[in-house]
PDB file of N, CA and C in Angstrom:
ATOM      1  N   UNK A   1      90.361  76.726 112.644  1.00  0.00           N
ATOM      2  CA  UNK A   1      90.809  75.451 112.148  1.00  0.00           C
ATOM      3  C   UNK A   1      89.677  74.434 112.229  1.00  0.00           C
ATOM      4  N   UNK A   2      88.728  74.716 111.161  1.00  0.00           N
ATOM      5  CA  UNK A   2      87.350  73.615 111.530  1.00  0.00           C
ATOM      6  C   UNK A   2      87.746  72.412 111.252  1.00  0.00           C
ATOM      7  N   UNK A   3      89.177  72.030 110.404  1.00  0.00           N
ATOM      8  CA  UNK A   3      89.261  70.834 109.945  1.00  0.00           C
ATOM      9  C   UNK A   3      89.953  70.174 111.177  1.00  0.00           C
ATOM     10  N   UNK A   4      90.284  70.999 112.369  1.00  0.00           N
ATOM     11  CA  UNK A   4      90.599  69.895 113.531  1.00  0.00           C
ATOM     12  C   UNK A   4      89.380  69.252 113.968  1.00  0.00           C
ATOM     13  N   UNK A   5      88.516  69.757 114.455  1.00  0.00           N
ATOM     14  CA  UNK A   5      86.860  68.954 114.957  1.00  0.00           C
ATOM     15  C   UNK A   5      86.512  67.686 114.162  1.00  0.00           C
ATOM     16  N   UNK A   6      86.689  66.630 114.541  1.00  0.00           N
ATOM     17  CA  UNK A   6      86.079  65.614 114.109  1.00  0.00           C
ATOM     18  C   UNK A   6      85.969  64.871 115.272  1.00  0.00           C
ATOM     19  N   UNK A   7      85.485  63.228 114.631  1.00  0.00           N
ATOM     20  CA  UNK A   7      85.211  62.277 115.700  1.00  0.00           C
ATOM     21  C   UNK A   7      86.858  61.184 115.914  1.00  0.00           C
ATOM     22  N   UNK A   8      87.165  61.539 115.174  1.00  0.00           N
ATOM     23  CA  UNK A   8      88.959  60.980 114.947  1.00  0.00           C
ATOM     24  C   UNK A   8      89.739  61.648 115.879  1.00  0.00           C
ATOM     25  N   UNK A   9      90.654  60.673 116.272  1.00  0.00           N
ATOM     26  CA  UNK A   9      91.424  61.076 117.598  1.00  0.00           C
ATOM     27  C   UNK A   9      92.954  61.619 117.120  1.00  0.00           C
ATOM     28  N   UNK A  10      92.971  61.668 115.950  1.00  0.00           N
ATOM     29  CA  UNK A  10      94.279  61.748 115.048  1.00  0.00           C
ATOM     30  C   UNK A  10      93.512  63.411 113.858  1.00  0.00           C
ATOM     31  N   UNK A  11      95.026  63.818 113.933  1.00  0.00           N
ATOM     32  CA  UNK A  11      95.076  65.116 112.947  1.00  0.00           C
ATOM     33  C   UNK A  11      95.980  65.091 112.250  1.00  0.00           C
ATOM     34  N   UNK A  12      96.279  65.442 110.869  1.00  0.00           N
ATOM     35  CA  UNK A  12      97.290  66.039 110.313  1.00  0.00           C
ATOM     36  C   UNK A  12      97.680  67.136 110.425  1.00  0.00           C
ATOM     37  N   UNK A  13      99.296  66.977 110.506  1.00  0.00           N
ATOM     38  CA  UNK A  13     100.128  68.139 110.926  1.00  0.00           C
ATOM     39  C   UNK A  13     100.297  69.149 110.058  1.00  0.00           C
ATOM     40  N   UNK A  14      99.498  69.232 108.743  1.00  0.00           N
ATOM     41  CA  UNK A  14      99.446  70.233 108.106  1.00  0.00           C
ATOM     42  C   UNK A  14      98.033  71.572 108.563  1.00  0.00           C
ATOM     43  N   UNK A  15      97.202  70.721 109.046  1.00  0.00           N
ATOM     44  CA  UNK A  15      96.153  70.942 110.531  1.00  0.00           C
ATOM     45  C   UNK A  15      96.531  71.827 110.993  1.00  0.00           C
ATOM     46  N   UNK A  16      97.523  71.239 112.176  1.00  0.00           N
ATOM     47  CA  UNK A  16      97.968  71.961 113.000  1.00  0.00           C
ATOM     48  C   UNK A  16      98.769  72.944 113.028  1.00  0.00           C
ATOM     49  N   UNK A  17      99.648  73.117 112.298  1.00  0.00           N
ATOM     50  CA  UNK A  17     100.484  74.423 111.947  1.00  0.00           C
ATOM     51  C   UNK A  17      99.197  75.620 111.703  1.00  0.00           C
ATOM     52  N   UNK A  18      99.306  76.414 112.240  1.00  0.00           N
ATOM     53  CA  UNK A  18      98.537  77.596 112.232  1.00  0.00           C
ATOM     54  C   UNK A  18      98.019  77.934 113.011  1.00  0.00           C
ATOM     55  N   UNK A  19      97.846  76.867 114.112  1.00  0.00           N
ATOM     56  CA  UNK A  19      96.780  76.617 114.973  1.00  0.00           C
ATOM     57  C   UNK A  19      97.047  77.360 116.674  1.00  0.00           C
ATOM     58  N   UNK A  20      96.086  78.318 116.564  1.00  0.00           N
ATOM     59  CA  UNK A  20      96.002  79.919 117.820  1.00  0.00           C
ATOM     60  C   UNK A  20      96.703  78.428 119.253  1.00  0.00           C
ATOM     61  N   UNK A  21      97.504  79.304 120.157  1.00  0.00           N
ATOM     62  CA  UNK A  21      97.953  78.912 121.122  1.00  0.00           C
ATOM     63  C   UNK A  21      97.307  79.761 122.213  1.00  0.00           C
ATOM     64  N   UNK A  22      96.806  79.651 123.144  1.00  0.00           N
ATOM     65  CA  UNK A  22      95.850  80.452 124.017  1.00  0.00           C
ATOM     66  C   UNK A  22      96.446  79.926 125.500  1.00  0.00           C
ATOM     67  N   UNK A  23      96.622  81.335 126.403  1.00  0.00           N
ATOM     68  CA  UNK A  23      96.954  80.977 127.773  1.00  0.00           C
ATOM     69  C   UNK A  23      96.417  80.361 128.568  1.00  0.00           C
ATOM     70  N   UNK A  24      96.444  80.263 129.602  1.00  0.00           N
ATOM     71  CA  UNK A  24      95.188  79.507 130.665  1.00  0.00           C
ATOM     72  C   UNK A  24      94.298  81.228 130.755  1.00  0.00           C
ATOM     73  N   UNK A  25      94.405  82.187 130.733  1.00  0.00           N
ATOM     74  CA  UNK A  25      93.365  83.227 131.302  1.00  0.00           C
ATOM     75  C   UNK A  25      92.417  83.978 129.851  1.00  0.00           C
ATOM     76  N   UNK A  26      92.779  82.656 129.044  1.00  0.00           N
ATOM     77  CA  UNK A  26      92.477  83.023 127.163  1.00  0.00           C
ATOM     78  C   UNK A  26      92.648  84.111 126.755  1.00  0.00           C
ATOM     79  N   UNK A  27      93.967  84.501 127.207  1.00  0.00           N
ATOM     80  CA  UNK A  27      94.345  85.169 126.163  1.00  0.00           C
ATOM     81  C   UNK A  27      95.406  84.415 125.031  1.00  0.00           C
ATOM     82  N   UNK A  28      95.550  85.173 123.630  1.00  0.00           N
ATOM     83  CA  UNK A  28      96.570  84.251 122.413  1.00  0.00           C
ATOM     84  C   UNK A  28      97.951  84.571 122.756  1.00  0.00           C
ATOM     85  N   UNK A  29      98.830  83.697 123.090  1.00  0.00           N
ATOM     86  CA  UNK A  29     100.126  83.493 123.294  1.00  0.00           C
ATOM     87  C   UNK A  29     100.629  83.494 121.805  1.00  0.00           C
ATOM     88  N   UNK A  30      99.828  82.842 120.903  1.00  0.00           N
ATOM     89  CA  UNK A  30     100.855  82.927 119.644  1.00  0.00           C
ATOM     90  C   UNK A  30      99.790  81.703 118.650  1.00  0.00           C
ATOM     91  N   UNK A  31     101.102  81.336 118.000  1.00  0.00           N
ATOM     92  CA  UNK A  31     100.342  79.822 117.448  1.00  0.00           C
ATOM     93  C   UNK A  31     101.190  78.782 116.627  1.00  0.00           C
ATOM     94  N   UNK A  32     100.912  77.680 116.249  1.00  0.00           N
ATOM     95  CA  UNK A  32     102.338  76.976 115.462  1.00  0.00           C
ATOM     96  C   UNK A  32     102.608  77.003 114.575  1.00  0.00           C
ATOM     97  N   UNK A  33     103.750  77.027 114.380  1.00  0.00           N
ATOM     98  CA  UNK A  33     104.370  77.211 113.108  1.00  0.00           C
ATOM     99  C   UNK A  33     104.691  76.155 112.607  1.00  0.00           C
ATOM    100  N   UNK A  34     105.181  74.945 113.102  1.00  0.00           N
ATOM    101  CA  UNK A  34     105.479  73.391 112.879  1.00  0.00           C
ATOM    102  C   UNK A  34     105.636  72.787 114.233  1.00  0.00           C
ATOM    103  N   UNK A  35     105.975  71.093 113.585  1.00  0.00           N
ATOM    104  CA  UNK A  35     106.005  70.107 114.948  1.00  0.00           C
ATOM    105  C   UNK A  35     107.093  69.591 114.566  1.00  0.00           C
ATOM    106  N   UNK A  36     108.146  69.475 115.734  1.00  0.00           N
ATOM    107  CA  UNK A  36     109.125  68.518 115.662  1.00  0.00           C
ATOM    108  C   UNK A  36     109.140  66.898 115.678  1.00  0.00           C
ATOM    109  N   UNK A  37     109.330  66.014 115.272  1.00  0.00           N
ATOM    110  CA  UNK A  37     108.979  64.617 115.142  1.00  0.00           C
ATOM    111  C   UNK A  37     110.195  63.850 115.504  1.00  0.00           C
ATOM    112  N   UNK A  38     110.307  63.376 116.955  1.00  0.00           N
ATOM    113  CA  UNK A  38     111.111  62.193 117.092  1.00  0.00           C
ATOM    114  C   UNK A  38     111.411  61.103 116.362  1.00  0.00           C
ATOM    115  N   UNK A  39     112.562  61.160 115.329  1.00  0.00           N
ATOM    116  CA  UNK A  39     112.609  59.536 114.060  1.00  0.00           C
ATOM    117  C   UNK A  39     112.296  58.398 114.594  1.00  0.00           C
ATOM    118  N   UNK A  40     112.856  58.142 115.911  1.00  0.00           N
ATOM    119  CA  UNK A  40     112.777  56.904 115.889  1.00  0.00           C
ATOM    120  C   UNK A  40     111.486  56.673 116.731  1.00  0.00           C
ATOM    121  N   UNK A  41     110.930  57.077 117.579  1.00  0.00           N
ATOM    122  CA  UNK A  41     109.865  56.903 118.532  1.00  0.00           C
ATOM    123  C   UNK A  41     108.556  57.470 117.441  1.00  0.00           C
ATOM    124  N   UNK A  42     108.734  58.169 116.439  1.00  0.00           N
ATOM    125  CA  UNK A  42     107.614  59.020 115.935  1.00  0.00           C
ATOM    126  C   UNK A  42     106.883  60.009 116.678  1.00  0.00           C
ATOM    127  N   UNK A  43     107.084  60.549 117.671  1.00  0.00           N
ATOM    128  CA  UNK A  43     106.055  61.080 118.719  1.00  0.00           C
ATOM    129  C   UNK A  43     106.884  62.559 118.683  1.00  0.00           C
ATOM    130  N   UNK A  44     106.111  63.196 118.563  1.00  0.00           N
ATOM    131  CA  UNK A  44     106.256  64.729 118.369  1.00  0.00           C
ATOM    132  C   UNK A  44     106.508  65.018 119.874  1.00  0.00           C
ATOM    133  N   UNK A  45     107.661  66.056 119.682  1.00  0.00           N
ATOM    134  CA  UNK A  45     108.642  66.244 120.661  1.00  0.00           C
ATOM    135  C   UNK A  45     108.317  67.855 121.110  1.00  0.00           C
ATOM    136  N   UNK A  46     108.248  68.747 120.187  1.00  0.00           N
ATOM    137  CA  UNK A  46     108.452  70.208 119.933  1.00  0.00           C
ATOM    138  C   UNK A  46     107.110  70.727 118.876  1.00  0.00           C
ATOM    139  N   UNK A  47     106.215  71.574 119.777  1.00  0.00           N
ATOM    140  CA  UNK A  47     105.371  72.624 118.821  1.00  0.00           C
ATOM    141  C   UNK A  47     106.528  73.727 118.642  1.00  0.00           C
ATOM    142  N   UNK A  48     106.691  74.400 117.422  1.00  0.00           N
ATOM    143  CA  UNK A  48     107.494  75.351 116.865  1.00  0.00           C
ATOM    144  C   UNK A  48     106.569  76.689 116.900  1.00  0.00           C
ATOM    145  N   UNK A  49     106.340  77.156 118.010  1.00  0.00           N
ATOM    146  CA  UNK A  49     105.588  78.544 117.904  1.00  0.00           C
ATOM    147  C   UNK A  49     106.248  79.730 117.825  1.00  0.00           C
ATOM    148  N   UNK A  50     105.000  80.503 116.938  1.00  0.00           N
ATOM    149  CA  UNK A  50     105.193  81.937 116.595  1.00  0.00           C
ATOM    150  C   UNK A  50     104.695  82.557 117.926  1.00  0.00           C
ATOM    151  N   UNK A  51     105.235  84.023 118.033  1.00  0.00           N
ATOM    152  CA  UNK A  51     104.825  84.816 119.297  1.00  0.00           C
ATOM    153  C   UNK A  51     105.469  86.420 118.689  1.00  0.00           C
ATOM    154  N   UNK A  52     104.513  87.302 119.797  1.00  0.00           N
ATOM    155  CA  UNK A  52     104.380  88.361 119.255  1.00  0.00           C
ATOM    156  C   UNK A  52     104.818  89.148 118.038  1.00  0.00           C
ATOM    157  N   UNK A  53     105.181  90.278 117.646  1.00  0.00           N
ATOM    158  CA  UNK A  53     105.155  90.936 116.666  1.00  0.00           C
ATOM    159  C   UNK A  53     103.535  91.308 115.770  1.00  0.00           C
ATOM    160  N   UNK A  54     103.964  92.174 114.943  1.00  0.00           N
ATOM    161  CA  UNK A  54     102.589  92.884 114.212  1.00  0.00           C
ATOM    162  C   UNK A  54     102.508  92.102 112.946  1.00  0.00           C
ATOM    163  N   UNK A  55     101.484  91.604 112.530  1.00  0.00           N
ATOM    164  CA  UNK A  55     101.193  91.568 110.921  1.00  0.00           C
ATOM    165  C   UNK A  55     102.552  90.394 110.277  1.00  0.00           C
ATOM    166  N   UNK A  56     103.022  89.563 111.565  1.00  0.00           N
ATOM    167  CA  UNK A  56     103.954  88.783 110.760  1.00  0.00           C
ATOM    168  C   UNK A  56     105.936  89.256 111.020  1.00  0.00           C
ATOM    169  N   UNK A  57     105.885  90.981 110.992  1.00  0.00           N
ATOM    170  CA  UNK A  57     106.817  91.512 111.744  1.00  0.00           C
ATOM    171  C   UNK A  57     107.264  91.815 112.861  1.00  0.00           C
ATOM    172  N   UNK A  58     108.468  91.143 113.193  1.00  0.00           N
ATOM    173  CA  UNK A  58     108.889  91.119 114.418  1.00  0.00           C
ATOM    174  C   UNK A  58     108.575  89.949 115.272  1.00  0.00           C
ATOM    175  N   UNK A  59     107.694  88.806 114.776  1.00  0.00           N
ATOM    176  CA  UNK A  59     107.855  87.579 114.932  1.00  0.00           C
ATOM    177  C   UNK A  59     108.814  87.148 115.950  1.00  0.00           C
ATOM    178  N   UNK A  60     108.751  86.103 116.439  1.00  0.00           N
ATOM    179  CA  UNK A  60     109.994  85.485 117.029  1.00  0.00           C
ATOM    180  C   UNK A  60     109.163  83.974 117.326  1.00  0.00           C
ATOM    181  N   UNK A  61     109.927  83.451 116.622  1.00  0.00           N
ATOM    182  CA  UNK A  61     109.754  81.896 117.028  1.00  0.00           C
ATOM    183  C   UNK A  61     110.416  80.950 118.170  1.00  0.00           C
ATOM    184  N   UNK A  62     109.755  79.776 118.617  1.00  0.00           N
ATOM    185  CA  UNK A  62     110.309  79.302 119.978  1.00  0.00           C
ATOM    186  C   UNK A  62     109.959  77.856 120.130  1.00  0.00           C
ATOM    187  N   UNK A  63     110.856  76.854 120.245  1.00  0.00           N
ATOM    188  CA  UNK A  63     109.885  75.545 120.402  1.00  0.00           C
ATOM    189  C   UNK A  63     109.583  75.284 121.489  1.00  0.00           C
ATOM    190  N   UNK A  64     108.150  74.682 122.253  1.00  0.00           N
ATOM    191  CA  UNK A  64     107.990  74.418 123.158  1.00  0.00           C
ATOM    192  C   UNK A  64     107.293  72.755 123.363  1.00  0.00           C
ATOM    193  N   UNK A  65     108.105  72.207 124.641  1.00  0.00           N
ATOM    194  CA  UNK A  65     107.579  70.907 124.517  1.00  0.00           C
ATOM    195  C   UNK A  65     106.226  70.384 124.642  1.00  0.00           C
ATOM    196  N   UNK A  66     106.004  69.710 123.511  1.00  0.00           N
ATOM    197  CA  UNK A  66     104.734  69.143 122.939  1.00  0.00           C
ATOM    198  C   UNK A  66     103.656  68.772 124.412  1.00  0.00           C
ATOM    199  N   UNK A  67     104.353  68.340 125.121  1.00  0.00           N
ATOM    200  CA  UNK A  67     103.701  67.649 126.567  1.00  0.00           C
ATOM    201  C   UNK A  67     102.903  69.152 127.287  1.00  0.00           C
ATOM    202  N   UNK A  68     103.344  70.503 126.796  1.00  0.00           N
ATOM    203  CA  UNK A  68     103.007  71.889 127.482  1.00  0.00           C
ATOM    204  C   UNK A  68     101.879  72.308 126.780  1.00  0.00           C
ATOM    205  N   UNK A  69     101.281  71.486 125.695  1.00  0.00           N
ATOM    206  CA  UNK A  69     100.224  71.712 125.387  1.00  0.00           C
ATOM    207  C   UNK A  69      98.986  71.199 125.195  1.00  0.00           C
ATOM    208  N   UNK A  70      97.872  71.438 125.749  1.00  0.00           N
ATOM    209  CA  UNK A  70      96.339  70.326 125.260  1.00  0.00           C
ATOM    210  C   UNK A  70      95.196  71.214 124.288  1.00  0.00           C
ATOM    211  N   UNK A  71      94.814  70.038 123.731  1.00  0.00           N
ATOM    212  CA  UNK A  71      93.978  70.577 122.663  1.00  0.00           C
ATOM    213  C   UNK A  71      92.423  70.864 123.265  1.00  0.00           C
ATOM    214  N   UNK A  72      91.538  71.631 123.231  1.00  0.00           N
ATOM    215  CA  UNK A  72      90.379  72.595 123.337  1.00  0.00           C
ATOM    216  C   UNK A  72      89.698  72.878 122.758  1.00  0.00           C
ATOM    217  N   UNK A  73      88.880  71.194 122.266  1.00  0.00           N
ATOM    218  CA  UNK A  73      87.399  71.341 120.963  1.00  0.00           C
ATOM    219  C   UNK A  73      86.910  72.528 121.619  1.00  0.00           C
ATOM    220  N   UNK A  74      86.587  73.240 122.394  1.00  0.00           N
ATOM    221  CA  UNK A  74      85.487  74.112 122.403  1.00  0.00           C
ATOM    222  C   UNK A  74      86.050  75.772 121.670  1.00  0.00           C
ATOM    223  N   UNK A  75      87.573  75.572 121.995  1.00  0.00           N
ATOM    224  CA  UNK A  75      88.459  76.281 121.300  1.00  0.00           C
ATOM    225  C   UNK A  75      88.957  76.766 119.652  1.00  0.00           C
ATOM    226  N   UNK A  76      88.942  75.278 119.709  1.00  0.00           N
ATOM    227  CA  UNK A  76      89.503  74.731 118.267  1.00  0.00           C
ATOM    228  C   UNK A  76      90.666  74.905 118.583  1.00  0.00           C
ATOM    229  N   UNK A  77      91.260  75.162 119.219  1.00  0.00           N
ATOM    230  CA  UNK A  77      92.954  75.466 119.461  1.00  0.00           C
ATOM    231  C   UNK A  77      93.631  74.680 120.563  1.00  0.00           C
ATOM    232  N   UNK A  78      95.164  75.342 120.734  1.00  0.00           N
ATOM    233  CA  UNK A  78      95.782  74.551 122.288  1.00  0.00           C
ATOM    234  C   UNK A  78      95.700  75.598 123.050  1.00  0.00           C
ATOM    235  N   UNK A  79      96.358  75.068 124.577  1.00  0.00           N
ATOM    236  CA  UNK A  79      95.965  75.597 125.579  1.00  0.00           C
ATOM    237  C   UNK A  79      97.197  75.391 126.468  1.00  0.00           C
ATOM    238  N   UNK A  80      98.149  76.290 126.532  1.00  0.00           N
ATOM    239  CA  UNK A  80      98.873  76.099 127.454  1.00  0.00           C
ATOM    240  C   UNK A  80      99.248  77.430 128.574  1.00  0.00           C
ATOM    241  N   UNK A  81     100.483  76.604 130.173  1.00  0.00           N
ATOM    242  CA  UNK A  81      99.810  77.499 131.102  1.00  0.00           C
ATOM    243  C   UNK A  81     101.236  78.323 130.775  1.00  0.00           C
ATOM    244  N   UNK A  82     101.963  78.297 129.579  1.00  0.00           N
ATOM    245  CA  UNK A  82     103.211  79.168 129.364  1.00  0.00           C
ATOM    246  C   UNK A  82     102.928  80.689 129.338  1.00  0.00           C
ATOM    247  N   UNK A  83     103.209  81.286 129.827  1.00  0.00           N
ATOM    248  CA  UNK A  83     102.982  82.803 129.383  1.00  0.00           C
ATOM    249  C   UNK A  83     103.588  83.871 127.908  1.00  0.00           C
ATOM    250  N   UNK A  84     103.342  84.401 127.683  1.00  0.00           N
ATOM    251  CA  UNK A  84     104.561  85.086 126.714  1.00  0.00           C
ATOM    252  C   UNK A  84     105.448  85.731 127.023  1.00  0.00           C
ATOM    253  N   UNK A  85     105.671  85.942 128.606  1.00  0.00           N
ATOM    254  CA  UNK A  85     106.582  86.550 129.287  1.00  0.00           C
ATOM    255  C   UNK A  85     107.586  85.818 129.759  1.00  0.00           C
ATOM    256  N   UNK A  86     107.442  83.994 129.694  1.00  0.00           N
ATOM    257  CA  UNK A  86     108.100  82.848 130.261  1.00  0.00           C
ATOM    258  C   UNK A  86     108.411  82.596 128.525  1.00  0.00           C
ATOM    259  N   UNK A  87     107.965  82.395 127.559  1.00  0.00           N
ATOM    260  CA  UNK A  87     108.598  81.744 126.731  1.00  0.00           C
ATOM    261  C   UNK A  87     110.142  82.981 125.992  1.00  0.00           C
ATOM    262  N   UNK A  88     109.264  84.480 125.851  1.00  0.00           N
ATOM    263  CA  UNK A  88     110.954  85.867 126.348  1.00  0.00           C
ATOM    264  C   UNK A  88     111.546  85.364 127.154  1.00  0.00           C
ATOM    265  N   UNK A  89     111.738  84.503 128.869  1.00  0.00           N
ATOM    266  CA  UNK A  89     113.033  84.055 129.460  1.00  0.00           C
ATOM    267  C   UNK A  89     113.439  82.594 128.854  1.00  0.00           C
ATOM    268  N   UNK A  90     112.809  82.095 128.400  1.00  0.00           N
ATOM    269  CA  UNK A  90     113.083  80.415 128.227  1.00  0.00           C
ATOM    270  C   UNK A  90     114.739  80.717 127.278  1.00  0.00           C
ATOM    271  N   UNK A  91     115.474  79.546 128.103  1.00  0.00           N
ATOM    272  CA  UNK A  91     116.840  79.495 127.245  1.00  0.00           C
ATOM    273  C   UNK A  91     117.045  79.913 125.951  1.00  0.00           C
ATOM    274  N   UNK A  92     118.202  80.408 125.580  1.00  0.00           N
ATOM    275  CA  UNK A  92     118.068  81.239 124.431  1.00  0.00           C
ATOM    276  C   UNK A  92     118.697  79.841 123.227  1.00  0.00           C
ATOM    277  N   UNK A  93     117.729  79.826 122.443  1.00  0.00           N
ATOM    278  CA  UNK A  93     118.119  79.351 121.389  1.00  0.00           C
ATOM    279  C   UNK A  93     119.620  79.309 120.661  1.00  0.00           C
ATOM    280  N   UNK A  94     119.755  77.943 120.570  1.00  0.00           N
ATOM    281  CA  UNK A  94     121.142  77.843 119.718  1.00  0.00           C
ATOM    282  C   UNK A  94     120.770  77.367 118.076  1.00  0.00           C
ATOM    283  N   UNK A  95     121.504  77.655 117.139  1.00  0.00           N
ATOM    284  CA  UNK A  95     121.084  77.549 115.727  1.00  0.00           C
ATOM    285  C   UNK A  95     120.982  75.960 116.069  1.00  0.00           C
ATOM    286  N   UNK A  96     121.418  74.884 116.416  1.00  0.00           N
ATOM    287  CA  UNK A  96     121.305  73.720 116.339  1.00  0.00           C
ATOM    288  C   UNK A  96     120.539  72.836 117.758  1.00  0.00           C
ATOM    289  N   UNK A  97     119.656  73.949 118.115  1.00  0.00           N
ATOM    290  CA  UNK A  97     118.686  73.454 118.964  1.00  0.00           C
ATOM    291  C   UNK A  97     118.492  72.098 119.484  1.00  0.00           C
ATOM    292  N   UNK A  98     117.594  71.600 117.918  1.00  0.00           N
ATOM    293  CA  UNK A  98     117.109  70.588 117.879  1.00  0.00           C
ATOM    294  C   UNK A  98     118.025  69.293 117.769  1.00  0.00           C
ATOM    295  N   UNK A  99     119.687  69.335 117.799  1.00  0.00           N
ATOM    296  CA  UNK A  99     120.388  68.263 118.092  1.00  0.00           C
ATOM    297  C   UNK A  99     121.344  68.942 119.018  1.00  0.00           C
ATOM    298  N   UNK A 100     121.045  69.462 120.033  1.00  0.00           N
ATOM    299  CA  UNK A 100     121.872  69.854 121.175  1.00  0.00           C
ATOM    300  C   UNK A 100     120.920  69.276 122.697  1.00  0.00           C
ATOM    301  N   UNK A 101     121.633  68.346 123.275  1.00  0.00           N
ATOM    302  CA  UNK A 101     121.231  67.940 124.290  1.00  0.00           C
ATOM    303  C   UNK A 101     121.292  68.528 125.564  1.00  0.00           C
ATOM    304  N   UNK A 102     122.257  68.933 125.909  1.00  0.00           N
ATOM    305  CA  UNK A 102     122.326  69.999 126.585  1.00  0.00           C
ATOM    306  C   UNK A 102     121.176  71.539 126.677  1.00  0.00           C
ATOM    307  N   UNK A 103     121.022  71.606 125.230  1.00  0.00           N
ATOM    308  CA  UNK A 103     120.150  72.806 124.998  1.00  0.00           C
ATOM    309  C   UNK A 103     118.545  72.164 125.875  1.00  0.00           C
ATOM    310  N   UNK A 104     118.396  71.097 125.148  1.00  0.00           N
ATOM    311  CA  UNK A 104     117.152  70.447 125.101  1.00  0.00           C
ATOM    312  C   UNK A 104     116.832  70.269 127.194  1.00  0.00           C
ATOM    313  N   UNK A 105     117.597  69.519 127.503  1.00  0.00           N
ATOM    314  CA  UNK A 105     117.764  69.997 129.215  1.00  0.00           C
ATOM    315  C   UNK A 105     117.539  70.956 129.805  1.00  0.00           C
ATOM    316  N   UNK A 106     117.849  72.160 129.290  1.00  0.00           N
ATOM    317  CA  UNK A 106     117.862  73.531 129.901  1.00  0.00           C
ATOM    318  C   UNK A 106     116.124  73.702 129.745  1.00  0.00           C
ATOM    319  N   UNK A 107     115.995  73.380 128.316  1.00  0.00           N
ATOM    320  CA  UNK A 107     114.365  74.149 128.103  1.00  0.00           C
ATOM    321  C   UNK A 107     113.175  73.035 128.770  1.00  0.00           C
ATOM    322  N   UNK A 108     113.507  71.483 128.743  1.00  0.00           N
ATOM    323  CA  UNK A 108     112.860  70.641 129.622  1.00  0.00           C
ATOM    324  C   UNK A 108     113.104  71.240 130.892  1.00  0.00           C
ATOM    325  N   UNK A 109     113.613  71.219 131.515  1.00  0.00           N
ATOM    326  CA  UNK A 109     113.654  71.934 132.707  1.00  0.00           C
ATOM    327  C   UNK A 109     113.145  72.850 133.017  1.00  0.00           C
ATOM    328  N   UNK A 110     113.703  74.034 131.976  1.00  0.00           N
ATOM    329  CA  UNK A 110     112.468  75.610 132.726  1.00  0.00           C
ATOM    330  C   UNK A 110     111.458  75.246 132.725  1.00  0.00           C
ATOM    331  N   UNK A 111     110.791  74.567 131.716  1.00  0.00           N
ATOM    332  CA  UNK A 111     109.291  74.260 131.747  1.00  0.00           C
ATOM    333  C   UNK A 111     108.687  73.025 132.343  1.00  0.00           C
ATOM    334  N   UNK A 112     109.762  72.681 133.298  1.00  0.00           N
ATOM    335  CA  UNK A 112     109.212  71.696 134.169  1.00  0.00           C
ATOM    336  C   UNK A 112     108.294  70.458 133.653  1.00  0.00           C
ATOM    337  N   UNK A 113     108.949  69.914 132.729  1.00  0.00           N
ATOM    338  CA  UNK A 113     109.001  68.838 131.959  1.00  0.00           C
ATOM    339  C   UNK A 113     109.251  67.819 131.971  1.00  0.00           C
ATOM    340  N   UNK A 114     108.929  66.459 131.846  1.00  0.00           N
ATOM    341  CA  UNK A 114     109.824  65.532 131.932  1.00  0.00           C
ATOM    342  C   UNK A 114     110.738  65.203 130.412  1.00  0.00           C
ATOM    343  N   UNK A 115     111.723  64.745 130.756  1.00  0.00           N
ATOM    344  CA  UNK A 115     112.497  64.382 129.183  1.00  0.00           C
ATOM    345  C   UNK A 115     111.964  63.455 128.316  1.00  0.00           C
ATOM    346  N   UNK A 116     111.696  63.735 127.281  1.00  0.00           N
ATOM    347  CA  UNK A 116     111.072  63.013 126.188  1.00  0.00           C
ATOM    348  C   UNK A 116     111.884  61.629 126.123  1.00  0.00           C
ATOM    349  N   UNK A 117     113.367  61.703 126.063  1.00  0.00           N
ATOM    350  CA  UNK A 117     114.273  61.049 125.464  1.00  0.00           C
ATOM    351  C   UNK A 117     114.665  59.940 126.483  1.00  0.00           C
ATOM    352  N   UNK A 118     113.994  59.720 127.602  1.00  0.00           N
ATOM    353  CA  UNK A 118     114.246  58.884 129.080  1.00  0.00           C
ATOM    354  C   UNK A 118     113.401  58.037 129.022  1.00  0.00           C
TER     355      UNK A 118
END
């Protein structure tokens, strides 16, 4: 993603979708698929990452909170200390995720988070 590197402290989120997710021991956890965007605050809430599977199959997607990840010019990518073995236990997704509060608690929590929404 060479078009993240600049001297600008701001990216577009068309940027970032694609963009390798790497553990703390560098190895690739995955990478994003999209960002969730708080309406009223504007502040991105949720990276929407892809994780394992081959060639695109067997995929499984997962959102994880935006705060669980930092960006890594030397990388070009993010960097978080989630494993791919912690985001397989993280609460199991409900089709309406992203307006379930309750849901949103459970996964702030496993990942030892503070709440966006406080």
């Amino acid at each position: 993603m060479d078009q993240m590197v600049s001297s600008s402290s701001l990216v577009s989120s068309k940027n970032v979708n694609g963009t390798a997710v790497y553990g703390l021991k560098g190895e690739k956890v995955g990478e994003i698929d999209h960002l969730m965007i708080e309406k009223r605050s504007g502040n991105v809430t949720y990276a929407v990452m892809t994780f394992g599977g081959f060639l695109g199959i067997g995929e499984e997607e997962y959102p994880i909170p935006w705060k669980k990840l930092s960006y890594d010019v030397g990388k070009d990518a993010f960097v978080t200390d989630i494993s791919e073995e912690q985001l397989k236990g993280a609460p199991e997704l409900d089709t309406d995720w992203h307006e379930n509060r309750d849901w949103e608690k459970r996964s702030f929590d496993y990942f030892a988070v503070p709440y966006y929404w406080v």
